[in-house]
C-alpha atoms as a PDB file:
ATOM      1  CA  UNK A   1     -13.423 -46.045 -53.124  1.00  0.00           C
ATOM      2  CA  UNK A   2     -10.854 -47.960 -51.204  1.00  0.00           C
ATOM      3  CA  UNK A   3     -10.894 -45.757 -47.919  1.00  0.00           C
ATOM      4  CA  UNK A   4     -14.135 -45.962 -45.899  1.00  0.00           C
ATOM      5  CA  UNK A   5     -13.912 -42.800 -43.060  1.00  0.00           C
ATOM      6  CA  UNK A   6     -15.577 -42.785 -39.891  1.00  0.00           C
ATOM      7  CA  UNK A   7     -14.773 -39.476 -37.751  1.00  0.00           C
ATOM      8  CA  UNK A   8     -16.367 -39.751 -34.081  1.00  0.00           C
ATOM      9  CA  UNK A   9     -17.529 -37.200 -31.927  1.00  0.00           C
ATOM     10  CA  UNK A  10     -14.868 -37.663 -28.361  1.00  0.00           C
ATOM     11  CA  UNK A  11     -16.453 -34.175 -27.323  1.00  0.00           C
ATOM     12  CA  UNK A  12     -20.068 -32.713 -27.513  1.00  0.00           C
ATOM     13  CA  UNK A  13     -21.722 -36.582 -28.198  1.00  0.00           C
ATOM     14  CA  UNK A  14     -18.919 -38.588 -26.690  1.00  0.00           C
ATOM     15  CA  UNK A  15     -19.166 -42.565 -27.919  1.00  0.00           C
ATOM     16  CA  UNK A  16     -18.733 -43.558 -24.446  1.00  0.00           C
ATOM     17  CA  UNK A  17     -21.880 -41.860 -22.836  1.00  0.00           C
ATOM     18  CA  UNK A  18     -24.245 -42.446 -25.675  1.00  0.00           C
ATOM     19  CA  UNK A  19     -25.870 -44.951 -27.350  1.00  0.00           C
ATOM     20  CA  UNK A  20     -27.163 -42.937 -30.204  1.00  0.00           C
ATOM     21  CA  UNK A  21     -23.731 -42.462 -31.902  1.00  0.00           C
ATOM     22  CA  UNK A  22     -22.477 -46.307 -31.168  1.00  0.00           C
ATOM     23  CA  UNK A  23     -25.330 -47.328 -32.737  1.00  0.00           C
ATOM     24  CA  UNK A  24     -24.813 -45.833 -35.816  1.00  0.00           C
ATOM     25  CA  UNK A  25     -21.137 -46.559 -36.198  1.00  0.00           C
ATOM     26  CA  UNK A  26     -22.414 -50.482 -35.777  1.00  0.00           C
ATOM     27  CA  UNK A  27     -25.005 -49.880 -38.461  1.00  0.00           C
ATOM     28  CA  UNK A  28     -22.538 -47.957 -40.399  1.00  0.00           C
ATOM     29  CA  UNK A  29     -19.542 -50.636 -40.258  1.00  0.00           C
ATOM     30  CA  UNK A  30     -22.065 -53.421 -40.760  1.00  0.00           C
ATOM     31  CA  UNK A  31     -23.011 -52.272 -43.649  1.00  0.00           C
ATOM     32  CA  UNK A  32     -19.650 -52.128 -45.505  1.00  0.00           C
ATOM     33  CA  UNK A  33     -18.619 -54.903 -48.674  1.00  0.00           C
ATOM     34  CA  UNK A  34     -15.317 -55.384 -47.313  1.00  0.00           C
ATOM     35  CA  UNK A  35     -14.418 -57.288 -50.843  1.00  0.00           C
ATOM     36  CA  UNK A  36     -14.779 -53.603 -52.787  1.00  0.00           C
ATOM     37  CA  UNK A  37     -13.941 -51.137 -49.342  1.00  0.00           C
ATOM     38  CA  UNK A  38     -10.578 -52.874 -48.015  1.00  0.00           C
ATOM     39  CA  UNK A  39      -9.165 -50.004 -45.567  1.00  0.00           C
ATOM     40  CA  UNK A  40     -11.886 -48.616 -42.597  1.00  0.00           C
ATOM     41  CA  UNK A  41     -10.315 -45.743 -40.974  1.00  0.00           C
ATOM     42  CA  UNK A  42     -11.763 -44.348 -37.521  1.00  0.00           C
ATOM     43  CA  UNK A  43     -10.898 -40.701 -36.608  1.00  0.00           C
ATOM     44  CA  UNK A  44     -11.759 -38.760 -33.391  1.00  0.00           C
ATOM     45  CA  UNK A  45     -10.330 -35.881 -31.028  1.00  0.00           C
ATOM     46  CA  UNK A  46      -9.411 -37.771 -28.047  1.00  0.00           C
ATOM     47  CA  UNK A  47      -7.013 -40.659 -28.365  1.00  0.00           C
ATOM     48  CA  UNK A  48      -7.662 -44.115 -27.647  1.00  0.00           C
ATOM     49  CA  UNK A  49      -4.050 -44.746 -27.078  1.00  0.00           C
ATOM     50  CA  UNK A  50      -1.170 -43.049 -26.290  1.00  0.00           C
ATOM     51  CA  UNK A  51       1.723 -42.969 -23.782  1.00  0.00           C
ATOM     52  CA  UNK A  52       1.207 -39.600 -22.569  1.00  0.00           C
ATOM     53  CA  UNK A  53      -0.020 -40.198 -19.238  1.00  0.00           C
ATOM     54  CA  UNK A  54      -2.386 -38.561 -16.989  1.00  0.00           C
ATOM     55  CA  UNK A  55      -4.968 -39.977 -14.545  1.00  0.00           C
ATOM     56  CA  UNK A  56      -7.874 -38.379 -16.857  1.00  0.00           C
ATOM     57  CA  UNK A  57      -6.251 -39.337 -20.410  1.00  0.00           C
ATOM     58  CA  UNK A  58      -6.141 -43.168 -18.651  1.00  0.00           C
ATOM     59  CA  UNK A  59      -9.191 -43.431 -17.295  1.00  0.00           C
ATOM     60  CA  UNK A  60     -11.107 -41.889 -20.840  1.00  0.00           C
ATOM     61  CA  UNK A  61      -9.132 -44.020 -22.769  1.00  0.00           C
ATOM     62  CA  UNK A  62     -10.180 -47.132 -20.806  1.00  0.00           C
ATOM     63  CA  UNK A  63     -13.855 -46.637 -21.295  1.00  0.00           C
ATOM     64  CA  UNK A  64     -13.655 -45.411 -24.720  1.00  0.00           C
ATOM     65  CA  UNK A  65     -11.417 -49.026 -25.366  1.00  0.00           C
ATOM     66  CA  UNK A  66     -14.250 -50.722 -23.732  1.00  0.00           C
ATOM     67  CA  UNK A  67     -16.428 -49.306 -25.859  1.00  0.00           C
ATOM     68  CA  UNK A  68     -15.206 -49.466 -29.122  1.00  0.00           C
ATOM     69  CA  UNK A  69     -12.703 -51.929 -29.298  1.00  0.00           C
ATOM     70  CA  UNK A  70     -15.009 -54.606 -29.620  1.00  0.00           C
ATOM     71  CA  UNK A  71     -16.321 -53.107 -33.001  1.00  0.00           C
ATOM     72  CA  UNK A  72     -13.244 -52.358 -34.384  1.00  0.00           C
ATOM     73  CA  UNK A  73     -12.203 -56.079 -33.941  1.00  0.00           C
ATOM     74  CA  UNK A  74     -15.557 -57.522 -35.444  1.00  0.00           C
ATOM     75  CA  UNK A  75     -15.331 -55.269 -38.366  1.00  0.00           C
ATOM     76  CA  UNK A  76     -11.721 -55.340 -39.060  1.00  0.00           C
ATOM     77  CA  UNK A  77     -10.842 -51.541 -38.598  1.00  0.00           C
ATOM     78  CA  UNK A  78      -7.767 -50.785 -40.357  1.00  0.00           C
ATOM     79  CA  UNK A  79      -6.432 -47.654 -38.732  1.00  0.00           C
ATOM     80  CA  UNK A  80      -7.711 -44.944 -35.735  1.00  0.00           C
ATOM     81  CA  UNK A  81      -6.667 -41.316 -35.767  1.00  0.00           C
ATOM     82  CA  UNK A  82      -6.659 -39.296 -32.828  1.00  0.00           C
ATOM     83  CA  UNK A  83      -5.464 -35.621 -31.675  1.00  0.00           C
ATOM     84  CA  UNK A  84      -5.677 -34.052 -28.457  1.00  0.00           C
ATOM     85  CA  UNK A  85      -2.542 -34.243 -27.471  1.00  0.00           C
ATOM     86  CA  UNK A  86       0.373 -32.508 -29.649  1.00  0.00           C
ATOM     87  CA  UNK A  87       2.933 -35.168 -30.870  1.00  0.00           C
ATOM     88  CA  UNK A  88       3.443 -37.967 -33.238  1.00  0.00           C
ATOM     89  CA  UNK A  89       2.681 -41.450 -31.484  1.00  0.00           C
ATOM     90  CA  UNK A  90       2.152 -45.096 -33.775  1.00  0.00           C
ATOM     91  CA  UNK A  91       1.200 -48.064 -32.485  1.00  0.00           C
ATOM     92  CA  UNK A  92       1.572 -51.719 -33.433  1.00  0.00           C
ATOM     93  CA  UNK A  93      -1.863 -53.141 -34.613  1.00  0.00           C
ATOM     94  CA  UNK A  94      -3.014 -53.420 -31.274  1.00  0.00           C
ATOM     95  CA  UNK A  95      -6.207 -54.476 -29.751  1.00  0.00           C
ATOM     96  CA  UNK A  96      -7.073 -54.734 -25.737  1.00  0.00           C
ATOM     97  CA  UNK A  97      -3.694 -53.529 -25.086  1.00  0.00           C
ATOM     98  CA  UNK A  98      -1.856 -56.024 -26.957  1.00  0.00           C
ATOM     99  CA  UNK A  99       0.038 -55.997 -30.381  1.00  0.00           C
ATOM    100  CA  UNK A 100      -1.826 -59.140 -32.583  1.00  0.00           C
ATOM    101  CA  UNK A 101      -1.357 -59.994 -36.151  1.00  0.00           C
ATOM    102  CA  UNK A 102      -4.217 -58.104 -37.089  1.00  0.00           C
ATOM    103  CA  UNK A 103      -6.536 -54.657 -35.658  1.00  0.00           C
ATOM    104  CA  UNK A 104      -6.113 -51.371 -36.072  1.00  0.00           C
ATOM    105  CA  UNK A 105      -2.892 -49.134 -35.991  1.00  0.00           C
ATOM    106  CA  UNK A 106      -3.170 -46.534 -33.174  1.00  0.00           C
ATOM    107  CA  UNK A 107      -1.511 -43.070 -34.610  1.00  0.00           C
ATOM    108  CA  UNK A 108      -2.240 -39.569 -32.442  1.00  0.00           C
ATOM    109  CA  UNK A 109      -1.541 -37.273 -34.842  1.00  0.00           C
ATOM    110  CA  UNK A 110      -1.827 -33.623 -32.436  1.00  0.00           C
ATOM    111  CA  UNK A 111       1.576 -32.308 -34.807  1.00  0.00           C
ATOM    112  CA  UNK A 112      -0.183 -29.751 -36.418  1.00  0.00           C
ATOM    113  CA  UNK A 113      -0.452 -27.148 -33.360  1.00  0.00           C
ATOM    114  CA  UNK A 114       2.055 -26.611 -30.513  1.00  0.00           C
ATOM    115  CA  UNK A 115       4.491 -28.946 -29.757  1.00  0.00           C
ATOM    116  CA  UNK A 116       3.334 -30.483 -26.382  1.00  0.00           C
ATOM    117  CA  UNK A 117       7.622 -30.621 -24.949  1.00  0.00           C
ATOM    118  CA  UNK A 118       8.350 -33.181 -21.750  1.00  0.00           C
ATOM    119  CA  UNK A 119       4.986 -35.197 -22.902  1.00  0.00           C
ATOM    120  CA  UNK A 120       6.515 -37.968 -22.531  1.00  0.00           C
ATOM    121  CA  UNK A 121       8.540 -37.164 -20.272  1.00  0.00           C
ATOM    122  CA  UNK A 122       7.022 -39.307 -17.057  1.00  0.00           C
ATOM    123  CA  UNK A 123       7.634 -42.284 -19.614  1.00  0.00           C
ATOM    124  CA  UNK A 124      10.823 -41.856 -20.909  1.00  0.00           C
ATOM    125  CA  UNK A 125      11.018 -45.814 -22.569  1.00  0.00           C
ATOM    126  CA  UNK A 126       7.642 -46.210 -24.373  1.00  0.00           C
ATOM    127  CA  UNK A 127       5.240 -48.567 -23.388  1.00  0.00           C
ATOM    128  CA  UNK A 128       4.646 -52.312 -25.367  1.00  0.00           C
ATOM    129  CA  UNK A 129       2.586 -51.457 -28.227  1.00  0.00           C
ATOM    130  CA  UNK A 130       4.289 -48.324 -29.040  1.00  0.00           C
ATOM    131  CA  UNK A 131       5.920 -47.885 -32.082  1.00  0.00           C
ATOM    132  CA  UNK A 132       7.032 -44.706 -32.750  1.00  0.00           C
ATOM    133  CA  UNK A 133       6.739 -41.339 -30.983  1.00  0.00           C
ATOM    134  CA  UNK A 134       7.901 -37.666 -31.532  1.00  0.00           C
ATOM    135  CA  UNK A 135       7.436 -34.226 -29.513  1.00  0.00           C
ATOM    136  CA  UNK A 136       7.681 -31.967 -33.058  1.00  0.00           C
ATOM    137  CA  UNK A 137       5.461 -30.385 -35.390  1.00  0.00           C
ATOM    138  CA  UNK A 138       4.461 -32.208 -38.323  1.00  0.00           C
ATOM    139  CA  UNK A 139       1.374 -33.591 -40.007  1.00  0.00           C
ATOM    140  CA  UNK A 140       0.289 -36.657 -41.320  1.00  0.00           C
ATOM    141  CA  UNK A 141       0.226 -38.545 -45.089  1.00  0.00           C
ATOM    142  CA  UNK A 142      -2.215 -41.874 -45.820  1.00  0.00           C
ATOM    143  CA  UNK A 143      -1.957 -43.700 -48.781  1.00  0.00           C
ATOM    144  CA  UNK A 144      -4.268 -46.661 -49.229  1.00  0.00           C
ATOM    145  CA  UNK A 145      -4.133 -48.959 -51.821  1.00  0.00           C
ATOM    146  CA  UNK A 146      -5.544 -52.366 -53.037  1.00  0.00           C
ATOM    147  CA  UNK A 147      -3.063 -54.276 -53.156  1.00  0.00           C
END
C-alpha cells in the first residue's frame, strides 16, 4: 500500500532506554522502497511535541527527539502521532525544533478521552512550530494518496 505504519512502544519498552526497539525501527525503515511506499507514519503514546508544558513532558520529549529524530530525517518520515495528553495540537513539518521544507508533521491527537481544559493555559500564544491547537473532543481522519 501507500501508508507504511510504525506504532512505538513510549511505555513498557520506551525507545529512549532501549536499544532493542530502535534497532528494529532502523531495520524496519531501512528496509522500505520509498518509490512504491510514499507516506511513513510513526505513532506512539507519548508525544514528541507539543506545547503543553511540564518539566517531565519537556525533559521526555527532549530525549525521545534525540533519539529518534535523526531517523525520521534519514528516512523521510512523513507524519508522527502521539496521545497522552487530551487535545488537538499540529505542527509544521518540523525537525530539531525547527519548521523546514521537509520532515514529519507533529499531530497529538489525545481528543478521543477527556478534554484536558487550561492545557495550554501556561502558553497562551503557541510556540514556533505550532500550527494548530484545540482543548475539545474530537478524533482524527488520514487520507494518503499518491499523488
Amino acid at each position: 500500500g501507500l501508508v507504511h505504519l510504525v506504532v512505538l512502544s513510549t511505555e513498557f519498552d520506551p525507545i529512549y532506554k532501549s536499544g532493542d526497539q530502535l534497532r528494529w525501527l532502523a531495520r524496519d525503515l531501512g528496509a522500505l522502497d520509498r518509490r512504491r511506499v510514499p507516506w511513513v507514519i510513526i505513532a506512539g503514546h507519548r508525544p514528541l511535541y507539543t506545547s503543553a508544558k511540564s518539566k517531565g513532558r519537556v525533559r521526555l520529549s527532549n530525549v525521545m527527539k534525540r533519539v529518534l529524530e535523526p531517523l525520521f530525517s534519514q528516512f523521510n518520515v512523513s507524519l508522527s502521532l502521539w496521545g497522552h495528553i487530551h487535545s488537538y495540537e499540529r505542527t509544521c513539518p518540523v525537525l530539531h525544533n525547527r519548521c523546514r521544507r521537509t520532515g514529519p508533521v507533529s499531530v497529538v491527537v489525545g481528543t478521543g478521552g477527556g478534554v484536558s481544559s487550561g492545557v495550554f493555559a501556561r502558553n497562551r500564544e503557541p510556540p514556533g512550530g505550532s500550527r494548530r491547537r484545540l482543548s475539545e473532543v474530537g478524533f482524527a481522519h488520514v487520507v494518503a494518496s499518491a499523488g
